[in-house]
Protein backbone atom coordinates (compact mmCIF):
# COMPACT_ATOMS: atom_id res chain seq x y z
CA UNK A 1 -162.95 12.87 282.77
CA UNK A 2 -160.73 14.42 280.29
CA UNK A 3 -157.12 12.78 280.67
CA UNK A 4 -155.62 9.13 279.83
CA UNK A 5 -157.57 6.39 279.31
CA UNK A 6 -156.88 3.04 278.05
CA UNK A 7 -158.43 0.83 275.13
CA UNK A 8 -158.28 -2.82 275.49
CA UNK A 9 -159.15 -5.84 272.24
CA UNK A 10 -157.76 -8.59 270.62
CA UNK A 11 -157.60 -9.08 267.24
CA UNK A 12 -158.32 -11.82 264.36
CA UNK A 13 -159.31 -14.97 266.75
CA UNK A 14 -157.35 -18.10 265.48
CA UNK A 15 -155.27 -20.03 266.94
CA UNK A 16 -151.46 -18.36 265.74
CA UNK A 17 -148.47 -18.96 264.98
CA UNK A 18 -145.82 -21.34 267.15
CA UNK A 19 -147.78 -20.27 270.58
CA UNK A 20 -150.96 -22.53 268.92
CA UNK A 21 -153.94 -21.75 270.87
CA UNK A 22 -152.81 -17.93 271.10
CA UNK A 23 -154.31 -14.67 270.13
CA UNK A 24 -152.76 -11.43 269.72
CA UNK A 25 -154.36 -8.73 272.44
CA UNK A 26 -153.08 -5.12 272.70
CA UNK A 27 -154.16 -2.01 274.69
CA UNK A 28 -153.93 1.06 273.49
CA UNK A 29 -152.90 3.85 276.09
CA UNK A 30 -155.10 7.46 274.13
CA UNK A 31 -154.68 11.20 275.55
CA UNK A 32 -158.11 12.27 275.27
CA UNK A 33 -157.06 16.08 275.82
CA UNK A 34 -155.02 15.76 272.49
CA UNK A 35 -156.75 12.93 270.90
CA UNK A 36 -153.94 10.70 270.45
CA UNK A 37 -152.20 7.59 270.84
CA UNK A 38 -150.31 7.52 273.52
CA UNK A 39 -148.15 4.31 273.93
CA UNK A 40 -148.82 1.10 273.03
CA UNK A 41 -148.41 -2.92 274.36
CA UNK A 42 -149.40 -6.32 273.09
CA UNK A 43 -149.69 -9.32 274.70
CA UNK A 44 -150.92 -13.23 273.82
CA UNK A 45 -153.97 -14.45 275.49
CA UNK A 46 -154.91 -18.25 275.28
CA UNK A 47 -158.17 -18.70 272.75
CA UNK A 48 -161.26 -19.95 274.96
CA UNK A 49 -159.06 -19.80 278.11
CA UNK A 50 -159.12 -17.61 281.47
CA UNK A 51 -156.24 -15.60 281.35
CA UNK A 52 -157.52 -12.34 279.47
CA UNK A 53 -158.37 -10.45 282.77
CA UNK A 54 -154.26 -11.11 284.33
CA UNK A 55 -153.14 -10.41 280.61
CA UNK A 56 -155.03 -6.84 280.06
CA UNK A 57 -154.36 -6.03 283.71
CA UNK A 58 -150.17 -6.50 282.72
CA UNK A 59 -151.02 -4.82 279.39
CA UNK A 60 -152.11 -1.61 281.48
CA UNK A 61 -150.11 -1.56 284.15
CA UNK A 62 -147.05 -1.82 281.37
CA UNK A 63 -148.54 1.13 280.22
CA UNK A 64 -148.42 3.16 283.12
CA UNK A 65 -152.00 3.46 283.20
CA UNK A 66 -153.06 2.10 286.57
CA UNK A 67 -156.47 3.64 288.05
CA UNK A 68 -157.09 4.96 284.18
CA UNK A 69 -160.51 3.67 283.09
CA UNK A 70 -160.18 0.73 280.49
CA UNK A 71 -162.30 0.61 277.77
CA UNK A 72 -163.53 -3.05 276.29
CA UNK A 73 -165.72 -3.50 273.01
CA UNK A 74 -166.69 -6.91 274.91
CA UNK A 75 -165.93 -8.73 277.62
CA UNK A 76 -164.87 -11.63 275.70
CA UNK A 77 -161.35 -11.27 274.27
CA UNK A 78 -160.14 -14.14 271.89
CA UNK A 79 -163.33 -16.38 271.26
CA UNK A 80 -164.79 -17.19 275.73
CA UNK A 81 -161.79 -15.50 277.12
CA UNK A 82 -163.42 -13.72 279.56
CA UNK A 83 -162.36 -10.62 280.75
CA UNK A 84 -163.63 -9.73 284.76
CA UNK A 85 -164.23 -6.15 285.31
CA UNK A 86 -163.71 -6.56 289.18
CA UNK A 87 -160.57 -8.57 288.15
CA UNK A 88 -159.37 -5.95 286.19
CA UNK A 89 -160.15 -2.99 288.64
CA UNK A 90 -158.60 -5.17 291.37
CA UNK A 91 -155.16 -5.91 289.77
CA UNK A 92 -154.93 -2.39 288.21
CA UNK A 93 -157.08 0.13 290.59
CA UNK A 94 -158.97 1.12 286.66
CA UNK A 95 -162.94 1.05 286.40
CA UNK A 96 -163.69 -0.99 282.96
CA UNK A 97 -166.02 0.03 280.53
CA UNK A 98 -167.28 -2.36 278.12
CA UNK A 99 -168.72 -0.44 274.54
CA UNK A 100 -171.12 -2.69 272.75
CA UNK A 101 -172.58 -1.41 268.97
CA UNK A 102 -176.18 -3.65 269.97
CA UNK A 103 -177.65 -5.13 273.05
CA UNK A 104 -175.80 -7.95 274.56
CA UNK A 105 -177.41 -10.88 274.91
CA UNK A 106 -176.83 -12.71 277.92
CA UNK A 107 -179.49 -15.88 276.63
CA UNK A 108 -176.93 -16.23 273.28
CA UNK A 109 -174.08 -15.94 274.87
CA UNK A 110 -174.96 -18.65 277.62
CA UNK A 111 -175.78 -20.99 275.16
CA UNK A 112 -172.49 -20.71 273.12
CA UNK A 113 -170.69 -21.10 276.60
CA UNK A 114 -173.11 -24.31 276.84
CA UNK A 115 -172.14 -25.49 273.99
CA UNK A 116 -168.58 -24.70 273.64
CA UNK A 117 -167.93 -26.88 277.01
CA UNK A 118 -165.33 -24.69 278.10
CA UNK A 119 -163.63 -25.32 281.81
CA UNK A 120 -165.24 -23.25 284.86
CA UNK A 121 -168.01 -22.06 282.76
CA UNK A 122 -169.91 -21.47 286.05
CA UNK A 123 -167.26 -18.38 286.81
CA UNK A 124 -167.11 -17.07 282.92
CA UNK A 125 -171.17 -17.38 283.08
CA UNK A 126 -171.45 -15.19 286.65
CA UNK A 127 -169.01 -12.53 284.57
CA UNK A 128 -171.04 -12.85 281.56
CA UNK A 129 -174.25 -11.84 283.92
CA UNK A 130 -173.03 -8.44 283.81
CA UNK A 131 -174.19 -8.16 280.26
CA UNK A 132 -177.74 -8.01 281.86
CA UNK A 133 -177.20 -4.41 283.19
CA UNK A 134 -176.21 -3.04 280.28
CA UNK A 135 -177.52 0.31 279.55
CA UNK A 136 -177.88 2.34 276.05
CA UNK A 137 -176.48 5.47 275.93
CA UNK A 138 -177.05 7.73 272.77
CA UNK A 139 -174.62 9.57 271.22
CA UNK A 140 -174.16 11.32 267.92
CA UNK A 141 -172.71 8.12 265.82
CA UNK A 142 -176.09 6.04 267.11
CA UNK A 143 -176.54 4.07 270.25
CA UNK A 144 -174.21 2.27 272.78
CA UNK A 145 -174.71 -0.08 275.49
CA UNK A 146 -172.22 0.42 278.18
CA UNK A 147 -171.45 -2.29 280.72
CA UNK A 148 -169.64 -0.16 283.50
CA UNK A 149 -167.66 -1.31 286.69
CA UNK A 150 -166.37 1.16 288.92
CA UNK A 151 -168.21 4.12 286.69
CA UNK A 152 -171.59 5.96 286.99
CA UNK A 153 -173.38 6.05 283.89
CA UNK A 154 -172.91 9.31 283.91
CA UNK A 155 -169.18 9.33 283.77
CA UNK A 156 -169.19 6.11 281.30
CA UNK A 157 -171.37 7.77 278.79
CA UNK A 158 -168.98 11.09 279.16
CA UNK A 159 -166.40 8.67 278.71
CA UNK A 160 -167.88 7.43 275.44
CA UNK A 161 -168.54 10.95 273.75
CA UNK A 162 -164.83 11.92 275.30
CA UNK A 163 -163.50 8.92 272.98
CA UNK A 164 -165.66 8.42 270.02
CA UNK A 165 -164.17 9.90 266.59
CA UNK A 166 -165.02 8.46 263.40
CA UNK A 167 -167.98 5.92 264.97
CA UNK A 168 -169.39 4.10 268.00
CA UNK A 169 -166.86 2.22 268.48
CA UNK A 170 -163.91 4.53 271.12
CA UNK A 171 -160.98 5.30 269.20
CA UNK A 172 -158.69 3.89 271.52
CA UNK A 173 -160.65 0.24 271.23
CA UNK A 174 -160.71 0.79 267.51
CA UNK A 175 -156.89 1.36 267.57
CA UNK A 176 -156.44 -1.71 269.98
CA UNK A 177 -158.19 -3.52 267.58
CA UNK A 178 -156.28 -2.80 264.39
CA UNK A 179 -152.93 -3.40 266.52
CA UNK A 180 -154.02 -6.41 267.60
CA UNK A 181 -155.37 -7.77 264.46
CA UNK A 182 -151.83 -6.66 262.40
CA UNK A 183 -149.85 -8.39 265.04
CA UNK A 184 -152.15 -11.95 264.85
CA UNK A 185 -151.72 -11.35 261.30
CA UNK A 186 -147.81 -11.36 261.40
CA UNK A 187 -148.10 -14.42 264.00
CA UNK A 188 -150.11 -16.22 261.44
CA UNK A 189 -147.48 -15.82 258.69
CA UNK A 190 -145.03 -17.35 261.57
C-alpha cells in the first residue's frame, strides 16, 4: 500500500479564539515511499458538534487526496465530534483507519455521551459502535487497535507498520496532531 496517505487530528480541545466553540483540526497529506510530509490543511471544527466528518472530508479532498486511506487516532475529533468512517469514505472515496494506543471502550465512551447530553447522540452512539470491532494488531513499538472501514486487516495493519516512525502512534497523525495543536494554540492567543 506504499503511496500517499493522509493523517487526520485536532489539536488542544478548548473552545478558541473569536470562532468560540472552535477547535483547530488539520490533516496531514505523508508520502510513505519517501517518508515525508507532503502538504498540509487546517480547518475549524465545532467542539461537541457534528461537523468533523464534512470538515476532514474538505480537509482531504483540499489535499488532493481523494480515495487515499485516512488515518484517525480516534474517531472523536474536538471533545464528541464524531467523525463517520462511511461519511468520510462517502464524501472522499478514502477507507479510514482509526489507530488507538489501548482498547477502546465502547461502555466509557457511551456513558460520557450520556452524560455530556449532546444533540443526536443516538447517531454519534451507532458511529461510536464501531469501536466494538476493534482489533489489536502488534507491531514493533507495542500494540494497536485498528478500527478499519473500507480496509482488510490485513492492509490496515500494513498500513500501520508502512506509517509508524518514532512510536505507535502513524507519523502522519502525529504530525496532524502537532499542526493542529500549534494552530489552536495561536487561536487561543487571538
Amino acid at each position: 500500500m506504499a503511496g500517499v496517505v493522509v493523517g487526520c487530528d485536532d489539536g488542544r480541545v478548548e473552545k478558541l479564539g473569536p470562532q468560540a466553540g472552535f477547535t483547530a483540526v488539520a490533516c496531514i497529506s505523508w508520502d510513505n515511499r519517501l517518508r515525508l510530509p507532503l502538504a498540509g490543511s487546517l480547518g475549524l471544527v465545532r467542539v461537541d458538534g457534528v461537523d468533523a466528518t464534512s470538515v476532514l472530508a474538505g480537509l482531504v479532498l483540499r489535499l488532493g487526496a481523494a480515495g487515499r486511506p485516512v488515518l484517525l487516532d480516534s474517531l472523536t475529533i474536538g471533545g464528541f465530534n464524531i467523525v463517520s468512517p462511511p461519511g468520510v469514505e462517502r464524501l472522499t472515496g478514502s477507507p479510514v483507519l482509526a489507530v488507538y494506543n489501548y482498547r477502546p471502550s465502547l461502555e466509557r465512551l457511551e456513558s460520557g455521551l450520556r452524560s455530556s447530553r449532546l444533540p443526536l447522540a443516538g447517531v454519534r452512539a451507532r458511529v461510536l459502535s464501531l469501536v466494538e470491532e476493534a482489533a489489536e494488531a502488534s507491531t514493533p513499538h507495542g500494540p494497536v487497535y485498528l478500527v478499519a472501514w473500507g480496509l482488510e486487516a490485513s492492509e490496515a495493519r500494513r498500513l500501520v507498520l508502512e506509517t509508524q516512525v518514532y512510536g505507535r502512534k502513524p507519523e502522519p497523525v502525529r504530525i496532524a496532531h502537532y499542526t493542529a495543536s500549534e494552530a489552536s494554540e495561536a487561536l487561543r492567543r487571538v
